[in-house]
N, C-alpha and C. Protein backbone atom coordinates (compact mmCIF):
# COMPACT_ATOMS: atom_id res chain seq x y z
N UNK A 1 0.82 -1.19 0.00
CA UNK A 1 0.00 0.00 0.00
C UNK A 1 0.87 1.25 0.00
N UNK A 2 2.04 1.27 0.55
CA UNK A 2 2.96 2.61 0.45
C UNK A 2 3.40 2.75 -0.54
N UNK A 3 3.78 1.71 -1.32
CA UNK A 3 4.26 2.11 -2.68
C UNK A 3 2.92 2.89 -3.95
N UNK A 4 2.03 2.31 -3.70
CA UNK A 4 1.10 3.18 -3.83
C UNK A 4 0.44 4.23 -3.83
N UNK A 5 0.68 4.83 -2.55
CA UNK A 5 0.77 6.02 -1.62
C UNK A 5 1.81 6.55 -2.52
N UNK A 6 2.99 6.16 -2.70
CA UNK A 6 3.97 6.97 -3.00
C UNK A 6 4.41 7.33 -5.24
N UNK A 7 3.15 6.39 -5.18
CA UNK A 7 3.25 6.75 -6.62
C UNK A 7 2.08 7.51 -7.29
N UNK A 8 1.23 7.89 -6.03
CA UNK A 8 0.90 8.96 -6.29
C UNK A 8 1.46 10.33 -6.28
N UNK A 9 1.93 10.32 -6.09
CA UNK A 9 3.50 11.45 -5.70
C UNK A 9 4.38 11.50 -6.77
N UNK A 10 4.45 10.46 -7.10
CA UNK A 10 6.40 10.04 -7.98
C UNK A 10 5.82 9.50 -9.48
N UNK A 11 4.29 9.21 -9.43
CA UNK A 11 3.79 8.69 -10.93
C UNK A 11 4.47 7.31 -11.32
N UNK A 12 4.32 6.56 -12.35
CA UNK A 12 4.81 5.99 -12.84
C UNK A 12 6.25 5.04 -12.37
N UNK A 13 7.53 5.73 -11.78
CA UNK A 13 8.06 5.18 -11.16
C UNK A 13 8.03 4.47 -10.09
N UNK A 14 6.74 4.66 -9.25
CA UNK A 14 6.62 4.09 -8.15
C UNK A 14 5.33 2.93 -8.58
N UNK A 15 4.64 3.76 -9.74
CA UNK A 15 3.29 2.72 -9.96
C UNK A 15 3.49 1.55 -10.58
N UNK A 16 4.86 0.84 -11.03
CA UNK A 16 4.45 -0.22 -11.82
C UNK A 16 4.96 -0.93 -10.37
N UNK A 17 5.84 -0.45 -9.50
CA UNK A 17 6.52 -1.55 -8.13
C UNK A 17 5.29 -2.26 -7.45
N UNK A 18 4.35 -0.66 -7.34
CA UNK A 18 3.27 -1.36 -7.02
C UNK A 18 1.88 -2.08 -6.95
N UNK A 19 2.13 -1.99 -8.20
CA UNK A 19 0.86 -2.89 -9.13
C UNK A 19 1.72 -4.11 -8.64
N UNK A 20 3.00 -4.31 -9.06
CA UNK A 20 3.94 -6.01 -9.02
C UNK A 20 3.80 -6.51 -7.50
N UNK A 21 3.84 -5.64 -6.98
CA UNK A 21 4.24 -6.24 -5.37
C UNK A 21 2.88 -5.64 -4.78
N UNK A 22 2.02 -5.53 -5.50
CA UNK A 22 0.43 -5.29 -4.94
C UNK A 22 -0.15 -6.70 -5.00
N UNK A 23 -0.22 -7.38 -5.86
CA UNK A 23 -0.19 -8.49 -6.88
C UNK A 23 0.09 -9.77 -5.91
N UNK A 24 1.27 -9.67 -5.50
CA UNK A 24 2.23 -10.44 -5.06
C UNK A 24 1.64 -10.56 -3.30
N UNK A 25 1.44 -9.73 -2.50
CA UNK A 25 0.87 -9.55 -1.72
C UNK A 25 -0.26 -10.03 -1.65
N UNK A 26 -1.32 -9.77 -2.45
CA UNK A 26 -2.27 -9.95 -2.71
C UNK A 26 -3.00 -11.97 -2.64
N UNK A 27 -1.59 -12.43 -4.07
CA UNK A 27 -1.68 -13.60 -3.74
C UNK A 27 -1.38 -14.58 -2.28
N UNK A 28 -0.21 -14.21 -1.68
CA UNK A 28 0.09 -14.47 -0.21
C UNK A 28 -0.73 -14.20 0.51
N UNK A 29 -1.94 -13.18 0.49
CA UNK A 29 -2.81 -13.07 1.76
C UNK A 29 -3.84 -13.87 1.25
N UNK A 30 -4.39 -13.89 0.04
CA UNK A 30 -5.58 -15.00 -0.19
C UNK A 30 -5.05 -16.31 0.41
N UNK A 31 -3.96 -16.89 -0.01
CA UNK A 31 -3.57 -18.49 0.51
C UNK A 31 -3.56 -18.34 1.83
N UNK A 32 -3.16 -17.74 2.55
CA UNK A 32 -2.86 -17.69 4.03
C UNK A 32 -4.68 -17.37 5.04
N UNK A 33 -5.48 -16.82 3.89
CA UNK A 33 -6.80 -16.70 4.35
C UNK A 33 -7.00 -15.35 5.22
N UNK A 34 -6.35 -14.56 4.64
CA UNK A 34 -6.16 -12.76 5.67
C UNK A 34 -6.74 -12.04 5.01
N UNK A 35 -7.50 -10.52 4.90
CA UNK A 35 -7.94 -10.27 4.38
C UNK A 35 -6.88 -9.47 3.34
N UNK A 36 -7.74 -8.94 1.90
CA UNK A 36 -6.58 -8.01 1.19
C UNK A 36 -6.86 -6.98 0.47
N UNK A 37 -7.42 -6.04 1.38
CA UNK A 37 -8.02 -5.12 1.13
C UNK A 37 -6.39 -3.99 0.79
N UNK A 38 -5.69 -3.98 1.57
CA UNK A 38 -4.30 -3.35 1.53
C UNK A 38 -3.57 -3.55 0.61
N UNK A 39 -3.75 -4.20 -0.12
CA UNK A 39 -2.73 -4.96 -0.61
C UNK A 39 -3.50 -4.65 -2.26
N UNK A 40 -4.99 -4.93 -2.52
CA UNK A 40 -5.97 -4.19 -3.76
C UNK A 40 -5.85 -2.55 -3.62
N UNK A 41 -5.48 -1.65 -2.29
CA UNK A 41 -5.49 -0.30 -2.11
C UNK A 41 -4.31 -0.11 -3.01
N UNK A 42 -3.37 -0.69 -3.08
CA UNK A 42 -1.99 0.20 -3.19
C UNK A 42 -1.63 -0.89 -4.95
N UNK A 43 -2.38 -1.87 -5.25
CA UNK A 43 -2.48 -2.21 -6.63
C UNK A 43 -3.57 -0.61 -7.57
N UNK A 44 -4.79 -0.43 -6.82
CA UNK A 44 -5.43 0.29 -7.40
C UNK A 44 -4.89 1.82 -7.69
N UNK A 45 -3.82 1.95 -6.43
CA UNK A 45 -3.08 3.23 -6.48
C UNK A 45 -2.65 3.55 -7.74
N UNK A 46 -1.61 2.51 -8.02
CA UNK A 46 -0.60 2.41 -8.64
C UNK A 46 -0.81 2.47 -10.17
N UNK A 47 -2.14 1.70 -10.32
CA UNK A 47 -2.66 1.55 -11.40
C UNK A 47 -3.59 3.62 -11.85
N UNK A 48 -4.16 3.92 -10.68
CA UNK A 48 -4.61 4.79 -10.98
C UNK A 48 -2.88 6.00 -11.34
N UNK A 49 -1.97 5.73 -10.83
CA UNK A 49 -0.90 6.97 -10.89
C UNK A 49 -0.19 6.75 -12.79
N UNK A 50 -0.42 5.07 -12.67
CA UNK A 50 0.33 5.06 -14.30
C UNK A 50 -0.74 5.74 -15.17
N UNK A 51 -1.67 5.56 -15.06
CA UNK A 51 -2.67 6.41 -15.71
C UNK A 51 -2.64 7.72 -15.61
N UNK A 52 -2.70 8.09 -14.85
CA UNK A 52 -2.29 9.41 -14.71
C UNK A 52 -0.61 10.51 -15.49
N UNK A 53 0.05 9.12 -15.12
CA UNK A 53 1.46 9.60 -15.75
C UNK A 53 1.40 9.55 -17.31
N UNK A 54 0.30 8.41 -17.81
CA UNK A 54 -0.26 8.05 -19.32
C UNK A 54 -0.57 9.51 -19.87
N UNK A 55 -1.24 10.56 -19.23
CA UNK A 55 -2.08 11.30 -19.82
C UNK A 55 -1.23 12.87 -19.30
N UNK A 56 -0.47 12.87 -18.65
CA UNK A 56 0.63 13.75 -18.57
C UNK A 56 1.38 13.73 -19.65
N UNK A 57 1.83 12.42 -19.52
CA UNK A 57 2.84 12.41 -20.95
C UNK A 57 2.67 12.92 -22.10
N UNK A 58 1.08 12.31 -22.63
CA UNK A 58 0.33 12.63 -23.77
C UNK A 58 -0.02 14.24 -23.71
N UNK A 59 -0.57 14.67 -22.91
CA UNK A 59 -0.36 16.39 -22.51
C UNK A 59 0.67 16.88 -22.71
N UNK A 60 2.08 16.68 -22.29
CA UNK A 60 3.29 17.41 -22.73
C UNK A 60 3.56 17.51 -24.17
N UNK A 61 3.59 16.11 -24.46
CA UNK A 61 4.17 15.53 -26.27
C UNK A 61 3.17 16.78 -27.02
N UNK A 62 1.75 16.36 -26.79
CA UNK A 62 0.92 16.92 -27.68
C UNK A 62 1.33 18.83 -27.82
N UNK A 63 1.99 19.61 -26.60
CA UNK A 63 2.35 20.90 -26.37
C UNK A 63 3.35 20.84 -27.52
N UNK A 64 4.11 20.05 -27.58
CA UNK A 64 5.52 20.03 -28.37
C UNK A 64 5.47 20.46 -29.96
């Protein structure tokens, strides 16, 4: 979830760590039977910041 947190901040560099290790988490708490609500927070982050960095990008280029 912090990497998440933190790629809302940092965009893209932080959002693909934590889509991977959102993921990853994610699977370890289903087998173990815990909940994974934390672990979908900071996948959804991450996913929402690359998107975000998607349409920045496309905003700059298109200025150019």
């Amino acid at each position: 979830m912090w990497l998440g947190i933190g790629s809302l901040l940092c965009g893209i560099f932080l959002g693909i760590p934590a889509v991977i290790v959102g993921n990853n988490a994610k699977k370890k708490l289903e087998a173990a039977g815990q909940p994974t609500g934390t672990a979908t927070a900071g996948i959804v982050m991450g996913v929402i910041s690359m998107v975000w960095s998607f349409f920045a990008i496309v905003a700059l280029m298109s200025n150019l």
